[in-house]
N, C-alpha and C. Protein backbone atom coordinates (compact mmCIF):
# COMPACT_ATOMS: atom_id res chain seq x y z
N UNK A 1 273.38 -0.69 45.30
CA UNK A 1 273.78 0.60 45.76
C UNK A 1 273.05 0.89 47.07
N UNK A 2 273.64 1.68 48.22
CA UNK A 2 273.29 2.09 49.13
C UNK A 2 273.23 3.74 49.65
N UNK A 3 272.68 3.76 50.30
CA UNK A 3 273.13 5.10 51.26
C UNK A 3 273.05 5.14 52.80
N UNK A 4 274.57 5.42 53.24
CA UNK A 4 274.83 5.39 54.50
C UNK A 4 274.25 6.78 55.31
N UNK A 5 273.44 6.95 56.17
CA UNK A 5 273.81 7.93 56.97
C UNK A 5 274.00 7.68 58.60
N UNK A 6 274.98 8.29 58.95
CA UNK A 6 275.44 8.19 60.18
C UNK A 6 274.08 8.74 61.57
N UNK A 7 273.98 7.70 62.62
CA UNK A 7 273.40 8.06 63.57
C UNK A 7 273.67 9.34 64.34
N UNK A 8 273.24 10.03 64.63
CA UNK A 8 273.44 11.07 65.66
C UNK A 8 274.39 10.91 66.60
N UNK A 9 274.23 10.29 67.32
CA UNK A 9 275.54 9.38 68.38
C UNK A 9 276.65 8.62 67.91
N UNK A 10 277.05 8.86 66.43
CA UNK A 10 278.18 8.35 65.87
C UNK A 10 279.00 10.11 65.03
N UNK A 11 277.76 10.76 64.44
CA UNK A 11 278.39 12.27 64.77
C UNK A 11 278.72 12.71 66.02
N UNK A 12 277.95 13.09 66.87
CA UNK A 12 278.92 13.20 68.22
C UNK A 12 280.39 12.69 68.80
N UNK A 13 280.22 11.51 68.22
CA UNK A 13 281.42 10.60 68.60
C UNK A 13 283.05 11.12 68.39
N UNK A 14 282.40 11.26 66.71
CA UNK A 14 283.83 12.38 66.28
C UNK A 14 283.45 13.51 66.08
N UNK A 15 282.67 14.49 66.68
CA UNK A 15 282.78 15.81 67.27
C UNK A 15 281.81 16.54 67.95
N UNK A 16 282.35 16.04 69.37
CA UNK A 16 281.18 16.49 70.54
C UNK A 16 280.25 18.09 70.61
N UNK A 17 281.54 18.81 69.73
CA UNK A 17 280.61 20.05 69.40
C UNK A 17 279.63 20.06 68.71
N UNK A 18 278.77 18.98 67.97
CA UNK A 18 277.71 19.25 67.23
C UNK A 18 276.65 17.93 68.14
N UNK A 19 276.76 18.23 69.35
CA UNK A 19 275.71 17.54 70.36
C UNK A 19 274.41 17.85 70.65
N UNK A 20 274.24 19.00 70.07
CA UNK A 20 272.82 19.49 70.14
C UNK A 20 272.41 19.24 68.19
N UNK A 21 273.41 18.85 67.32
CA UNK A 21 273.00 18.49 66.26
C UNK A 21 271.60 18.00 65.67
N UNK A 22 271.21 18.52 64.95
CA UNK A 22 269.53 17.79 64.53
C UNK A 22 269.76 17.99 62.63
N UNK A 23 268.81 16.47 62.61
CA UNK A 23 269.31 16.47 60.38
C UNK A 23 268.11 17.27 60.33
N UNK A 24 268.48 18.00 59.41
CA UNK A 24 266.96 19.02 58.61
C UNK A 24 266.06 18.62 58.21
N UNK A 25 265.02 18.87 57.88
CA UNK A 25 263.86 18.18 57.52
C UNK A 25 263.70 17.42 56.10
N UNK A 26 264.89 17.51 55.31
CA UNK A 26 264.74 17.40 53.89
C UNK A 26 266.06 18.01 53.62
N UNK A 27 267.18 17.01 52.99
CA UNK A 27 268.38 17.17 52.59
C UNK A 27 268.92 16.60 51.02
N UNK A 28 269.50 17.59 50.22
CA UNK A 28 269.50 17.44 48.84
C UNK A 28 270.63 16.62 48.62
N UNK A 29 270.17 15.42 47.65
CA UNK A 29 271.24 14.78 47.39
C UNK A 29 271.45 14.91 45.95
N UNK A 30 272.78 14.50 45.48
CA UNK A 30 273.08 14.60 43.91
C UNK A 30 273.90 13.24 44.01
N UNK A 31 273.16 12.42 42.84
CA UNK A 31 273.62 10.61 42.67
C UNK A 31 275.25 11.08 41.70
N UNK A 32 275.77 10.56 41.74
CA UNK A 32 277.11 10.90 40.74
C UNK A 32 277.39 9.94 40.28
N UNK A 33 277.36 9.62 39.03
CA UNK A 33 278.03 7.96 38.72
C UNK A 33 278.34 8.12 37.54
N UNK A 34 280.08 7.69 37.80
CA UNK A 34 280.97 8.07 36.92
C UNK A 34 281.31 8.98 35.93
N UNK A 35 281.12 9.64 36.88
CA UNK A 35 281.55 11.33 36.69
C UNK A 35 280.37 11.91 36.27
N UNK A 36 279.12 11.46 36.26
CA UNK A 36 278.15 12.03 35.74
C UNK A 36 276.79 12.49 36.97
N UNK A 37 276.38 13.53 36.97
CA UNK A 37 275.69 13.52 38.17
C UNK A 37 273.89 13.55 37.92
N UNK A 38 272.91 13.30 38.55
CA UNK A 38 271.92 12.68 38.74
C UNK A 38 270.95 14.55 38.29
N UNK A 39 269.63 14.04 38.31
CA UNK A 39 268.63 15.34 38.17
C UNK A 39 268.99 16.25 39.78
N UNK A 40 269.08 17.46 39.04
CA UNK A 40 268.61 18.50 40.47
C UNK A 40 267.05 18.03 41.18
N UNK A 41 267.03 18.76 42.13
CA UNK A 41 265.67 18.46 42.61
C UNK A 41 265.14 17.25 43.70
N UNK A 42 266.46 16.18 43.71
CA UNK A 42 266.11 15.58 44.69
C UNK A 42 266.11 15.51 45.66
N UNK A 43 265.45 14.95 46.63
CA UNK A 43 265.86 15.08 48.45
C UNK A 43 265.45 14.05 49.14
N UNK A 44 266.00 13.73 50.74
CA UNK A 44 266.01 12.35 51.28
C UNK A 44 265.25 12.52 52.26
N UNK A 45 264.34 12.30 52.95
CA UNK A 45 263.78 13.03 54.51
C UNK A 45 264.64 11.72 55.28
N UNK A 46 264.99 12.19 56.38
CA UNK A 46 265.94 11.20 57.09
C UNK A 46 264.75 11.50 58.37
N UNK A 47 264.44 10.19 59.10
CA UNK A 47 263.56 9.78 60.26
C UNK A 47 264.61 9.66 61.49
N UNK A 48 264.65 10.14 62.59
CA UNK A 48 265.64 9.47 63.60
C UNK A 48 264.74 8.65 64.45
């Protein structure tokens, strides 16, 4: 299993309006697998 997140310059790409875009400091994810979803409470810090 993976997790993709898109570069900054690949958001821009398909929509130049979010060019001043910045990822938050800490973004909540929920795992879902097969139909079932993961503990609240988690989060990813994304580094650019």
């Amino acid at each position: 299993m993976g997790v993709y997140v898109p570069t900054l310059a690949q958001i821009v790409a398909t929509n130049p309006d979010l060019s001043t875009f910045q990822y938050p400091p800490k973004v909540g994810v929920v795992l879902t697998i097969a139909g079932r979803s993961g503990q609240n409470g988690l989060a990813i810090s994304i580094a650019q």
